[in-house]
Protein backbone atom coordinates (compact mmCIF):
# COMPACT_ATOMS: atom_id res chain seq x y z
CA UNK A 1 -29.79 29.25 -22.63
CA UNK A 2 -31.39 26.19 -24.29
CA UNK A 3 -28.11 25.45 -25.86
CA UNK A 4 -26.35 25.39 -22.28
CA UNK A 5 -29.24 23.43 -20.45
CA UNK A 6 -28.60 20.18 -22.80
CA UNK A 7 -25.32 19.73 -20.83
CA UNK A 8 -26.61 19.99 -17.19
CA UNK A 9 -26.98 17.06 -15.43
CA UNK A 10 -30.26 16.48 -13.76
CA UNK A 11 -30.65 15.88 -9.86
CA UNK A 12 -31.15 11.86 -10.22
CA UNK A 13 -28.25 12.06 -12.75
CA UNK A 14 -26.14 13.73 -10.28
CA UNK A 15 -26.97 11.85 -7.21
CA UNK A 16 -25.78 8.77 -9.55
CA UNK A 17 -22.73 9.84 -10.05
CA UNK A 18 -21.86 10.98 -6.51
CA UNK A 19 -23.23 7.26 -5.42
CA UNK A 20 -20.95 5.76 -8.03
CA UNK A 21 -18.10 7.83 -6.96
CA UNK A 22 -18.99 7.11 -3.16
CA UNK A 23 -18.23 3.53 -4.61
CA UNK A 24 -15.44 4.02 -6.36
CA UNK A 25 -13.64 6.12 -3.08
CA UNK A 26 -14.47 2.97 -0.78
CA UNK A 27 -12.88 0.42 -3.21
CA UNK A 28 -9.67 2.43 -3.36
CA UNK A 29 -7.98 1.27 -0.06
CA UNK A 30 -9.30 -2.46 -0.95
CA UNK A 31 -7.49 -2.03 -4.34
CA UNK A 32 -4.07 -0.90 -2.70
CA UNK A 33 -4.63 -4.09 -0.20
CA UNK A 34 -5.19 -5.88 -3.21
CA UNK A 35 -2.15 -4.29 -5.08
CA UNK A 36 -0.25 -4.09 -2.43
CA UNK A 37 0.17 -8.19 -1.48
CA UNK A 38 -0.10 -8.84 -5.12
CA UNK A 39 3.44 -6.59 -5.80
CA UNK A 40 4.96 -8.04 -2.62
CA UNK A 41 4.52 -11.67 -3.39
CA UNK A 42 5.25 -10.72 -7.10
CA UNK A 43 8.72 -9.50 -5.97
CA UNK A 44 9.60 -12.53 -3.17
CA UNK A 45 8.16 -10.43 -0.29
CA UNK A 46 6.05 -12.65 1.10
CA UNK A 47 9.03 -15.39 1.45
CA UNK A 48 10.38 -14.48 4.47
CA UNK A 49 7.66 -11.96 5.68
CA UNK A 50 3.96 -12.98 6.98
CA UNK A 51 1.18 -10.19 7.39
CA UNK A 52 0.60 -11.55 10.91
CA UNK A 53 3.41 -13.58 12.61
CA UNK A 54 7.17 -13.52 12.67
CA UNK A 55 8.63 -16.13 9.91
CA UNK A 56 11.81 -15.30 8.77
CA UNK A 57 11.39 -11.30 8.86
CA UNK A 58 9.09 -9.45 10.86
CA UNK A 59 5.20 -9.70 10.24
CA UNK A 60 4.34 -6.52 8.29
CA UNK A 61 1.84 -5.91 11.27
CA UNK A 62 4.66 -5.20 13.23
CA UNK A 63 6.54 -3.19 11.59
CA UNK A 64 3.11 -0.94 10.65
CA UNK A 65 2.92 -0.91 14.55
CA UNK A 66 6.51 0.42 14.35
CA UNK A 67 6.36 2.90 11.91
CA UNK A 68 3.06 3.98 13.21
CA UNK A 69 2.65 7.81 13.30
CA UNK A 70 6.35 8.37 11.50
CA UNK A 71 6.10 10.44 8.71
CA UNK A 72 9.29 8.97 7.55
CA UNK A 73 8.44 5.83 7.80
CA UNK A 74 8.09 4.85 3.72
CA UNK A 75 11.40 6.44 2.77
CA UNK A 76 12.81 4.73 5.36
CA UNK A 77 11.07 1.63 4.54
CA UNK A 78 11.42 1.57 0.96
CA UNK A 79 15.33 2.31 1.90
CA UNK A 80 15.89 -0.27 3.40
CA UNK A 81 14.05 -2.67 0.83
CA UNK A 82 16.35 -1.13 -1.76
CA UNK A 83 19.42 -1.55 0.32
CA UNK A 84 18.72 -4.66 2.46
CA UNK A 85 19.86 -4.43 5.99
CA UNK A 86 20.32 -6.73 9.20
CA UNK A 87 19.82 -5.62 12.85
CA UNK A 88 16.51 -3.77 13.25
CA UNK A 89 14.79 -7.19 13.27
CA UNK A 90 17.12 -9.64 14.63
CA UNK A 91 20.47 -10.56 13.11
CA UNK A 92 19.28 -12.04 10.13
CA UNK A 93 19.80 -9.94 7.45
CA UNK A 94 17.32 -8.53 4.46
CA UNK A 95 18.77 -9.32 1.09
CA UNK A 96 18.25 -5.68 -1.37
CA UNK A 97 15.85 -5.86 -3.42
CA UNK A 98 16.68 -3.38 -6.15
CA UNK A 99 14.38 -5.07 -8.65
CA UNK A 100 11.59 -3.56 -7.68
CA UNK A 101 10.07 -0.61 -9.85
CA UNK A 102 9.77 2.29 -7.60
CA UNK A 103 5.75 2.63 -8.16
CA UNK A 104 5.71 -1.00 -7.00
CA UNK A 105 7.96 -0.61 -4.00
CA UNK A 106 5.99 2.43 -3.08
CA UNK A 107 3.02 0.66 -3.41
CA UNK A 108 4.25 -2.60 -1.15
CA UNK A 109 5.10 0.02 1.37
CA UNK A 110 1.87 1.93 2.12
CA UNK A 111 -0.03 -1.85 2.17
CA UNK A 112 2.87 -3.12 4.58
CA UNK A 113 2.26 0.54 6.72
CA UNK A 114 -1.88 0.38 5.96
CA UNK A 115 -1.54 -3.71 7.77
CA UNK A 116 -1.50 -1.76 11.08
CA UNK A 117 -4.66 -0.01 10.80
């Protein structure tokens, strides 16, 4: 038994570590945010896209108010990044992007969806 109680944690020890990973949880969407307009200005995003107003493309709040409750909405997003496409928006078209790795496009996505929260 001795042997086995040297690797329990005591209660402060373990209230620590649930306060540290109470921490680490609420970081996490700040992180993506963080990733998220990193990748997209990284990858020419941000050029023609605005988080809040229409510049060339739609403002990513928009199209999170869109996609809102769509549980298609990042294939179908991160299709039509890859592909490009013209019409949804207006009739200026999207250029592909098929540059993009598909961890970073997936990331890009779930900020541009999390912008309508």
């Amino acid at each position: 038994m001795s042997n086995q109680s040297q690797y329990l944690l005591k209660p402060s020890q373990v209230a620590t570590l649930l306060g540290m990973l109470g921490l680490l949880a609420l970081a996490a969407p700040s992180a993506l945010a963080d990733d998220g307009q990193a990748l997209a200005t990284k990858n020419q995003c941000m050029t023609c896209h605005k988080i809040e107003g229409k510049q060339v493309g739609p403002a990513y709040k928009d199209v999170a108010a869109k996609y809102k409750g769509d549980p298609d909405a990042p294939d179908k997003l991160a299709a039509k990044v890859r592909t490009g496409g013209k019409g949804v928006w207006g009739q200026v078209p999207m250029p592909p992007n098929k540059k993009i790795s598909d961890d970073d496009l997936r990331t890009v996505v779930n900020w541009i969806l999390s912008q309508g929260s």
